[in-house]
N, C-alpha and C. Protein backbone atom coordinates (compact mmCIF):
# COMPACT_ATOMS: atom_id res chain seq x y z
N UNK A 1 -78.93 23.47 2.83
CA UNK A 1 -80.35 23.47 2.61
C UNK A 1 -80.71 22.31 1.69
N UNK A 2 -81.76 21.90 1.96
CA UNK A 2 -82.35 20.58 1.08
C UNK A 2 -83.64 20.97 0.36
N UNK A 3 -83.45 20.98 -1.21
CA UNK A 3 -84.77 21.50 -2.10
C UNK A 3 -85.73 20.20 -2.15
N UNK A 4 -86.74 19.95 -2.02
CA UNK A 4 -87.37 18.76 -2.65
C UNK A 4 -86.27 17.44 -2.51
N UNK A 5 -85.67 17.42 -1.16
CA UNK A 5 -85.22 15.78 -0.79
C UNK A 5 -83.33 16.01 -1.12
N UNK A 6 -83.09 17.55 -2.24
CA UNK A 6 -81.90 17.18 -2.59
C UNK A 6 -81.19 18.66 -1.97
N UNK A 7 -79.95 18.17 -2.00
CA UNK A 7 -78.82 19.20 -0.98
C UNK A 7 -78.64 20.00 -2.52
N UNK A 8 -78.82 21.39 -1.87
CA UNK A 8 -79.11 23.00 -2.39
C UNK A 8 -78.20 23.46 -1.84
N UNK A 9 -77.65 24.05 -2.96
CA UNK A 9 -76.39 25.51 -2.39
C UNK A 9 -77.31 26.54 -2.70
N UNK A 10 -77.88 27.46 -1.75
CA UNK A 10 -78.27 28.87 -1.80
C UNK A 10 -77.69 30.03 -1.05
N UNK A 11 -77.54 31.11 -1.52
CA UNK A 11 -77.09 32.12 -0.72
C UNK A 11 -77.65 32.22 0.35
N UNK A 12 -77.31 32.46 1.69
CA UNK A 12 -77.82 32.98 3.28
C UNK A 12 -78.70 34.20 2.99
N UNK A 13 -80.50 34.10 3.18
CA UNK A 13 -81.16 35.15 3.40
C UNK A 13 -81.80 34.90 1.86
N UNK A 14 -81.50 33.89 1.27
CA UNK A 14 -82.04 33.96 -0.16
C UNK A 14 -83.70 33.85 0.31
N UNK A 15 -84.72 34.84 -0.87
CA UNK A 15 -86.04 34.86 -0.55
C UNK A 15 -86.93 33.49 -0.64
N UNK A 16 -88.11 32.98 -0.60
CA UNK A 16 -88.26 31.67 -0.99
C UNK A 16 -88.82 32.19 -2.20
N UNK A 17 -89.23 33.30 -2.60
CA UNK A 17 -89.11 34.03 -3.89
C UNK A 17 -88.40 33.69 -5.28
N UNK A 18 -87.22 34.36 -4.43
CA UNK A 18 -86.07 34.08 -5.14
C UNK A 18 -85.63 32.70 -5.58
N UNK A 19 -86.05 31.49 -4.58
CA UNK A 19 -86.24 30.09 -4.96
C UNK A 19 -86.62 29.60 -5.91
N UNK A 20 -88.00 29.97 -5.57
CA UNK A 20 -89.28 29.09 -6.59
C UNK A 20 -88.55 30.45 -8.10
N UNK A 21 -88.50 31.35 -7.90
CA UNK A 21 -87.75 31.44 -9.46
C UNK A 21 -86.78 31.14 -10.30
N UNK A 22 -85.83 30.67 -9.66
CA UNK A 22 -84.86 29.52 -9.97
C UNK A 22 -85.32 28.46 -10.04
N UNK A 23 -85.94 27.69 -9.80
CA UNK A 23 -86.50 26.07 -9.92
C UNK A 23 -87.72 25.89 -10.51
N UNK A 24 -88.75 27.12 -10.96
CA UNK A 24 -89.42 26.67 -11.44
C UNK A 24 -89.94 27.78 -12.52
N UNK A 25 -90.26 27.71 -14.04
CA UNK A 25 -90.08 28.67 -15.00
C UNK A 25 -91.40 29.35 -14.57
N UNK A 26 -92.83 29.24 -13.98
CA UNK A 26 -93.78 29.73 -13.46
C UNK A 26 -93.70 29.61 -11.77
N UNK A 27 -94.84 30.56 -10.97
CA UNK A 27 -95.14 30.25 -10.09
C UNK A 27 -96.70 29.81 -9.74
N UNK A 28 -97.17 30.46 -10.94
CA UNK A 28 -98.53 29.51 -11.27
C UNK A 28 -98.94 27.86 -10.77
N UNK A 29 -99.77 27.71 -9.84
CA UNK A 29 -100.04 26.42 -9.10
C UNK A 29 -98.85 26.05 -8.10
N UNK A 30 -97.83 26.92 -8.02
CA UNK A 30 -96.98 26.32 -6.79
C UNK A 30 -97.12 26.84 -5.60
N UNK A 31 -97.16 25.47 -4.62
CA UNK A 31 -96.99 25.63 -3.25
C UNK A 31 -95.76 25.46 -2.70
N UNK A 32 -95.11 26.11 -1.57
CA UNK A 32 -94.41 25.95 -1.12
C UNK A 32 -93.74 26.12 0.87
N UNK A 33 -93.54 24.78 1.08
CA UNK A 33 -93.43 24.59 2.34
C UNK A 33 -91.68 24.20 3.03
N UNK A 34 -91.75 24.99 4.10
CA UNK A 34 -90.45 25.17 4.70
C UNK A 34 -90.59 24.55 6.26
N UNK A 35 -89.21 23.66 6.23
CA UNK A 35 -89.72 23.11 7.63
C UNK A 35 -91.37 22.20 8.10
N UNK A 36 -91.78 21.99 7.04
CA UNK A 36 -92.81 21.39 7.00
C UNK A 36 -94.09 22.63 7.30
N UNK A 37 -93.66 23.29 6.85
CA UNK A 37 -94.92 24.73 7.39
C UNK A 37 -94.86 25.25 6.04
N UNK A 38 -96.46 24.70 5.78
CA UNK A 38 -96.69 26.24 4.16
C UNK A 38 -95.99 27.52 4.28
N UNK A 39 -95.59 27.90 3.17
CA UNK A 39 -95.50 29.57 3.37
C UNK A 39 -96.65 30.36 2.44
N UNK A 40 -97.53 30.89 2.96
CA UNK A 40 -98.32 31.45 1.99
C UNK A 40 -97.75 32.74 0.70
N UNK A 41 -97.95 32.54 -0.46
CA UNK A 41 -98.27 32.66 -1.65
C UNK A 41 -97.33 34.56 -1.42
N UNK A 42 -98.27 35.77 -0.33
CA UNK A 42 -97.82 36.45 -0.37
C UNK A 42 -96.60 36.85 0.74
N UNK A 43 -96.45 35.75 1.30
CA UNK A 43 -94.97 35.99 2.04
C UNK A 43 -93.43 35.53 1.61
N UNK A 44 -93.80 35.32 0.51
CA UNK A 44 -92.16 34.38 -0.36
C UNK A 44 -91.40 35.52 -0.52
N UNK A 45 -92.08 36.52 -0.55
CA UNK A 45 -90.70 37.72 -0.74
C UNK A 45 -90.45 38.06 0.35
N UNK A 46 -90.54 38.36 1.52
CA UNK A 46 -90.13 38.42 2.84
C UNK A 46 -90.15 37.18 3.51
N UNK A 47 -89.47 35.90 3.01
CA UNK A 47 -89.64 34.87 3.65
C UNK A 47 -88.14 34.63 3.80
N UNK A 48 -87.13 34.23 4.41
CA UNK A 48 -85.39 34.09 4.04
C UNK A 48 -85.19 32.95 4.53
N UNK A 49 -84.35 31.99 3.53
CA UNK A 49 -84.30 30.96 3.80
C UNK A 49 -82.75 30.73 4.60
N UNK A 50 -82.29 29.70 5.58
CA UNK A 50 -81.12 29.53 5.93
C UNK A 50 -81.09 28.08 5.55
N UNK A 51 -79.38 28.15 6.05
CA UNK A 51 -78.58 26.50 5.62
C UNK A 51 -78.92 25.14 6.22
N UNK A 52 -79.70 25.20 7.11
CA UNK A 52 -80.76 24.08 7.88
C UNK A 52 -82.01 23.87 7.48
N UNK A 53 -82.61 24.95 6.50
CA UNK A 53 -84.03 24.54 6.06
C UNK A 53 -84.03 23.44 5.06
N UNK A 54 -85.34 23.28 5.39
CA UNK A 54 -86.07 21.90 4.35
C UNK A 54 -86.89 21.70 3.65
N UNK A 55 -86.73 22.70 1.99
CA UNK A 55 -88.13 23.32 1.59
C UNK A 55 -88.41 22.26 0.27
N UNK A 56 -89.92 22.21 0.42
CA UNK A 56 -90.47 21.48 -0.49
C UNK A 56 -91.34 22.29 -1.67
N UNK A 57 -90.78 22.37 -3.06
CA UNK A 57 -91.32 23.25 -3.73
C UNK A 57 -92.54 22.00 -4.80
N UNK A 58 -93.85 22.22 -4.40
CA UNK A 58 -94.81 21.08 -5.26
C UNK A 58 -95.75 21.86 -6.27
N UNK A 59 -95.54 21.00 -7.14
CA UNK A 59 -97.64 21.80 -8.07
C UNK A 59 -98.29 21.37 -8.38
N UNK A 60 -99.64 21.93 -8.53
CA UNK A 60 -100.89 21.29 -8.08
C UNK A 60 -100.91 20.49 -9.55
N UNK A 61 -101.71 19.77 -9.27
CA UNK A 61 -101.77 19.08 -10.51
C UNK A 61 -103.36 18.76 -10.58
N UNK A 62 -104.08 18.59 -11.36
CA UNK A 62 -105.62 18.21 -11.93
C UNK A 62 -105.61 16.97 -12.28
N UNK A 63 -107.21 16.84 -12.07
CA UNK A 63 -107.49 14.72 -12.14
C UNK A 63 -108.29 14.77 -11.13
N UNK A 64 -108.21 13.59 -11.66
CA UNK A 64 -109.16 12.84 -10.22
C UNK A 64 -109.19 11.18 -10.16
């Protein structure tokens, strides 16, 4: 699996849940997309990731 561009060892079936809580100390402002497809906000705990995915964990950021 590839996190944000870099090769990820995760367990088989790991949640994208379980992800974004490992990589990031909040989930506050994060999006996160698998295979190039959002996963919305309340499906990360029933979402399971395998050894071919390609998830991009981003956060929003303010400005203009």
């Amino acid at each position: 699996m590839f996190v944000n561009g870099r090769a990820c060892a995760v367990d088989p079936g790991t949640s994208v849940a379980a992800l974004v809580a490992q990589w990031c100390p909040s989930a506050e402002g994060i999006a996160v997309a698998r295979n190039g497809e959002v996963i919305p906000k309340s499906a990360w705990p029933s979402t399971s990731l395998g050894d071919d995915d390609r998830v991009e964990i981003v956060t929003a950021a303010a400005g203009g």
